[in-house]
Protein backbone atom coordinates (compact mmCIF):
# COMPACT_ATOMS: atom_id res chain seq x y z
CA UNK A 1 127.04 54.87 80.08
CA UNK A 2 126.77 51.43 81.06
CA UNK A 3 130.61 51.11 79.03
CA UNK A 4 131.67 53.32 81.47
CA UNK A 5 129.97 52.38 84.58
CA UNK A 6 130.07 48.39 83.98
CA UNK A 7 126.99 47.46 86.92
CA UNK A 8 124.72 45.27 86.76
CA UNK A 9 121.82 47.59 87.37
CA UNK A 10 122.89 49.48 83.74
CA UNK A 11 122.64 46.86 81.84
CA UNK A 12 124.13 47.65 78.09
CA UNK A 13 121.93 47.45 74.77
CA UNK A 14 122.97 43.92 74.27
CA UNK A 15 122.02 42.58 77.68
CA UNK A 16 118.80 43.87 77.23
CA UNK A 17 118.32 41.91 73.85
CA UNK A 18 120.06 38.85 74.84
CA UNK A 19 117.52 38.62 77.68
CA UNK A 20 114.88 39.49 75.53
CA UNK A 21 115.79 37.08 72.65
CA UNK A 22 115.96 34.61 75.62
CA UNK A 23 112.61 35.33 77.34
CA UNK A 24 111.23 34.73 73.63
CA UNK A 25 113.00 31.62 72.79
CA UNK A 26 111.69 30.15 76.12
CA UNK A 27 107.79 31.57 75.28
CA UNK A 28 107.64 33.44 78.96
CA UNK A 29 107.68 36.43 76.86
CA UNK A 30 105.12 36.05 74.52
CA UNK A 31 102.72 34.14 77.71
CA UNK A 32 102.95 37.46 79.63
CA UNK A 33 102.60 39.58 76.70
CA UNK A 34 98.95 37.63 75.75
CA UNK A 35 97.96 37.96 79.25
CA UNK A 36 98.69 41.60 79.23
CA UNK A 37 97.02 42.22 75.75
CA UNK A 38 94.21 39.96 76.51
CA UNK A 39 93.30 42.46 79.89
CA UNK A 40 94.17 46.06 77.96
CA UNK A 41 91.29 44.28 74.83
CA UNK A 42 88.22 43.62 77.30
CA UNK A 43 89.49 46.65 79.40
CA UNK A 44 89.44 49.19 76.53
CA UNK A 45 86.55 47.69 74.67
CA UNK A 46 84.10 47.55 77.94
CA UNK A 47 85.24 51.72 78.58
CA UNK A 48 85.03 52.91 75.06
CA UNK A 49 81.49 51.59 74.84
CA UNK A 50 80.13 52.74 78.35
CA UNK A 51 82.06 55.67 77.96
CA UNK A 52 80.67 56.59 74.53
CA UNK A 53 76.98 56.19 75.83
CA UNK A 54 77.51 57.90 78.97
CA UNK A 55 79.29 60.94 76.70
CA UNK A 56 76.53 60.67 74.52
CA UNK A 57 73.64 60.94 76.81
CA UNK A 58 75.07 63.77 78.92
CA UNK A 59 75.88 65.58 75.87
CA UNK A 60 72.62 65.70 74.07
CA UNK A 61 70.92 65.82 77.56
CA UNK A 62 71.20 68.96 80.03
CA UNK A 63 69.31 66.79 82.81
CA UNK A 64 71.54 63.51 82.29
CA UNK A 65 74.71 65.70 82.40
CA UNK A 66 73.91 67.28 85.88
CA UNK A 67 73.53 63.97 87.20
CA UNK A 68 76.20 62.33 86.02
CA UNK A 69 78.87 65.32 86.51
CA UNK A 70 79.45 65.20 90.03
CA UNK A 71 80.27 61.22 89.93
CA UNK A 72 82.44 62.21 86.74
CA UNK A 73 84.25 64.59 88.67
CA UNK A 74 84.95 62.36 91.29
CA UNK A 75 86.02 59.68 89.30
CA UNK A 76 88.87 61.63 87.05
CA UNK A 77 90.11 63.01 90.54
CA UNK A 78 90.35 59.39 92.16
CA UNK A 79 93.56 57.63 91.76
CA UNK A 80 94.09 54.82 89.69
CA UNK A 81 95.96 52.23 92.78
CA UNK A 82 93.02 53.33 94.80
CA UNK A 83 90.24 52.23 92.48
CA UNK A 84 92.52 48.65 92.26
CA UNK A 85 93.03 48.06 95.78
CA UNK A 86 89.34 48.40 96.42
CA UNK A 87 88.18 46.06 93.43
CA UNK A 88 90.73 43.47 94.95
CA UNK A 89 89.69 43.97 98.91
CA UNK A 90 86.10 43.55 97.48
CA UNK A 91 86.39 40.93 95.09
CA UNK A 92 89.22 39.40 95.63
CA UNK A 93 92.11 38.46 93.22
CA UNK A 94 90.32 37.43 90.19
CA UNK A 95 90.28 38.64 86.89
CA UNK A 96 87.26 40.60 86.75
CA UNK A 97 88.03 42.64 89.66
CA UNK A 98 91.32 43.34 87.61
CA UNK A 99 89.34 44.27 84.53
CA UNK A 100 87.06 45.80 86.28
CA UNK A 101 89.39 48.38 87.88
CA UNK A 102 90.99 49.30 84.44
CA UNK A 103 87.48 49.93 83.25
CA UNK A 104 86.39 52.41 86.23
CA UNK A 105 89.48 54.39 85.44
CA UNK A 106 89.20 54.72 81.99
CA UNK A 107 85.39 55.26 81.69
CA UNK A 108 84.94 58.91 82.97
CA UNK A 109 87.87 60.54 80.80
CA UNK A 110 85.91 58.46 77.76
CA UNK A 111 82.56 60.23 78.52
CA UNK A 112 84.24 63.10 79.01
CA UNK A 113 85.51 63.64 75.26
CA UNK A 114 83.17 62.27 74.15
CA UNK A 115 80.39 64.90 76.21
CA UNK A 116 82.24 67.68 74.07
CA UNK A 117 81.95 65.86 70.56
CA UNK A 118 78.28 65.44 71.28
CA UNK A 119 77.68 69.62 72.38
CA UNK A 120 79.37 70.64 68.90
CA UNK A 121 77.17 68.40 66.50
CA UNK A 122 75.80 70.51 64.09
CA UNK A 123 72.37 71.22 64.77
CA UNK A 124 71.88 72.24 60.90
CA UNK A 125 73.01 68.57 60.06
CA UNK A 126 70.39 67.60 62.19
CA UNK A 127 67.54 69.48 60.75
CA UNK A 128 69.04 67.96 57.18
CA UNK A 129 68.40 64.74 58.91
CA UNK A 130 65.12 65.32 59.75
CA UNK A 131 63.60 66.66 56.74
CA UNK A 132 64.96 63.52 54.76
CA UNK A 133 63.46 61.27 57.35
CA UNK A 134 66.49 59.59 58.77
CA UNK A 135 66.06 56.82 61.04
CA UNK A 136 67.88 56.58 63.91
CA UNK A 137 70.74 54.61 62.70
CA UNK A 138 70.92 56.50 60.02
CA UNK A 139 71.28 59.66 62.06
CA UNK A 140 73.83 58.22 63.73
CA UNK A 141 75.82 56.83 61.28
CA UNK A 142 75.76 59.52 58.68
CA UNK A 143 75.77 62.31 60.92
CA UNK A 144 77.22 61.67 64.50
CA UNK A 145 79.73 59.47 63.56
CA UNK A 146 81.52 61.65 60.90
CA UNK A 147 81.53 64.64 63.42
CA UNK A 148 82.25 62.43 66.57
CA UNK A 149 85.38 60.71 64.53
CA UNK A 150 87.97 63.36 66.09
CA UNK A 151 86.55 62.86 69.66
CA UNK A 152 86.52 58.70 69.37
CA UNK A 153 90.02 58.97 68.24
CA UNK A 154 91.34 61.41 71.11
CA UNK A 155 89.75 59.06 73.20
CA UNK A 156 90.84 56.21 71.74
CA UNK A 157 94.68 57.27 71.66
CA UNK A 158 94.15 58.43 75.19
CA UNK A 159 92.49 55.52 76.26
CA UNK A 160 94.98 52.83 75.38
CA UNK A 161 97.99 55.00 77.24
CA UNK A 162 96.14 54.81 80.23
CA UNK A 163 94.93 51.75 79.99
CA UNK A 164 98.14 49.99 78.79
CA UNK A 165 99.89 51.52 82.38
CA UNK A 166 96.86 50.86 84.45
CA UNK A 167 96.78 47.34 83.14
CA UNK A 168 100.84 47.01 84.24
CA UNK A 169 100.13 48.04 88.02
CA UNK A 170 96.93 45.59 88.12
CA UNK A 171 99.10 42.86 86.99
CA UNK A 172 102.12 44.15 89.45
CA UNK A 173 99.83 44.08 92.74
CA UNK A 174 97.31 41.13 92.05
CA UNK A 175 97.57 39.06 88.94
CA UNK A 176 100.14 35.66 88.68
CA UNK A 177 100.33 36.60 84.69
CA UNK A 178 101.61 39.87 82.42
CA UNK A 179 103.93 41.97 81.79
CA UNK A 180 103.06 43.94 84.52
CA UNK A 181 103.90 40.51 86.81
CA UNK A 182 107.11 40.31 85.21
CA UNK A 183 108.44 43.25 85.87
CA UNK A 184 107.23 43.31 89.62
CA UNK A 185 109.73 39.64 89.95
CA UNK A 186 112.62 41.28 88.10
CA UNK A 187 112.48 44.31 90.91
CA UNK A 188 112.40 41.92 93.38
CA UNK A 189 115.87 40.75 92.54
CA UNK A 190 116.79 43.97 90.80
CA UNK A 191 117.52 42.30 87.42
CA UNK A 192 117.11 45.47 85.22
CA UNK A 193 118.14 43.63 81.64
CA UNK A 194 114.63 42.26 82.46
CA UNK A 195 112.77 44.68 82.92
CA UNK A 196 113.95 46.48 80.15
CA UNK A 197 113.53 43.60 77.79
CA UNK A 198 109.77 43.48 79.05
CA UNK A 199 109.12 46.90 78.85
CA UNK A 200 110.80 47.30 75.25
CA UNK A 201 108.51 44.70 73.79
CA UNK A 202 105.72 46.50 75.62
CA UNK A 203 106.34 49.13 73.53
CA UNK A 204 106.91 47.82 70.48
CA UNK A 205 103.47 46.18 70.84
CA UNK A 206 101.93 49.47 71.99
CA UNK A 207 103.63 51.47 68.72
CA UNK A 208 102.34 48.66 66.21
CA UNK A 209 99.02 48.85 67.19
CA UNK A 210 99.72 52.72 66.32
CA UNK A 211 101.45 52.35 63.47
CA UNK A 212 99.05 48.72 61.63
CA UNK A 213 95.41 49.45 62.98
CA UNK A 214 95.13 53.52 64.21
CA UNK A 215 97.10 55.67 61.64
CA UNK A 216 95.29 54.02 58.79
CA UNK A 217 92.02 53.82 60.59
CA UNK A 218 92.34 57.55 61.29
CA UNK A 219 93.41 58.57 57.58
CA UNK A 220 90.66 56.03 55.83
CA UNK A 221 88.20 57.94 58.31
CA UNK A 222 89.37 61.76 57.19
CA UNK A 223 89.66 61.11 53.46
CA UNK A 224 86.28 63.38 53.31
CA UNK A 225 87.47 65.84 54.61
CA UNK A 226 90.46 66.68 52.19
CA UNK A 227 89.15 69.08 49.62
CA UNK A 228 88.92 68.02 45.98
CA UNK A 229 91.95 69.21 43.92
CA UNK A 230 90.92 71.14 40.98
CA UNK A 231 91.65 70.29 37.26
CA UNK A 232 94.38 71.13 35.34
């Protein structure tokens, strides 16, 4: 197509990598891309662990979860630019308002999965884990996590795709760094070899993590499950 059409605003395969070898060679891209990666690593970590006690509590708790469903509700229903415009009116254009924003998006769908994880726990495991006397870490260890695994990985997976496109628009309306930055100065003067060169090694970033640390984490974590082949 862009062959055919020949305009700038199609740029062809290998406009899009000469800009991005250039944006490498000149270390804008790999700048931005720490900045981003830096934001979506304290964003994710700061939901996944509020998230996961919130889930927790309002699973295993009938009086925690009426409290706490109303505000959940209205969280998943309030729109992502909307939760960032009013973390930057109120805080200004600092970093923690940005992080903060990504966080108060991400936490409710977090607690959320992980709320139905915590209702399905065997309640036979946990009599198991009474009679031997578990403590409480042990309870949790050998007998939440196993069952929660499923839950903390749908919210994991989920959690990174939202936060990875949150993270972008923070960056677009209030941060000086990022990918998301980048692309918001290649609209401006419509240079689409850009922001396809920035977005491209978005992804790649975004499908390596997949590939290196959450496929393997994810089959290490299931191995128990596979039933024992039997003997020849």
């Amino acid at each position: 197509m862009s062959w055919l059409i020949r305009s700038p605003l199609l740029p062809s395969p290998s406009d899009v990598l000469g800009t991005l070898v250039r944006e490498a060679s000149s270390g804008d891209l790999w700048f931005h891309l720490s900045a981003t990666l830096r934001r979506v690593i304290v964003a994710f970590v700061l939901a996944m662990l509020l998230g996961v006690l919130i889930g927790l509590a309002m699973g295993r708790s009938i009086a925690i979860n009426a409290l706490f469903d109303p505000l959940l509700v209205l969280l998943l229903n309030l729109p992502a630019l909307v939760t960032i415009i009013l973390m930057y009116v109120w805080f200004g254009l600092v970093e923690s308002a940005a992080i903060m924003a990504v966080v108060i998006n991400k936490v409710p769908s977090v607690a959320v999965t992980i709320r139905e994880g915590a209702r399905s726990l065997d309640f036979r495991l946990e009599d198991m884990a009474t009679v031997y006397c578990f403590s409480g870490w042990q309870r949790f260890r050998e007998v939440w996590v196993p069952q929660l695994f499923p839950y903390l990985m749908a919210a994991t997976r989920g959690g990174l795709a939202l936060i990875w496109k949150i993270v972008l628009v923070v960056e677009l309306l209030g941060r000086s760094s990022g990918v998301g930055f980048q692309l918001q100065l290649a609209f401006q003067i419509f240079d689409v070899a850009t922001i396809l060169a920035y977005s491209l090694a978005f992804i790649a970033v975004v499908q390596l993590i997949e590939l290196v640390i959450l496929q393997p984490l994810e089959r290490r974590s299931n191995r128990w499950r596979k039933p024992e082949q039997p003997h020849a």
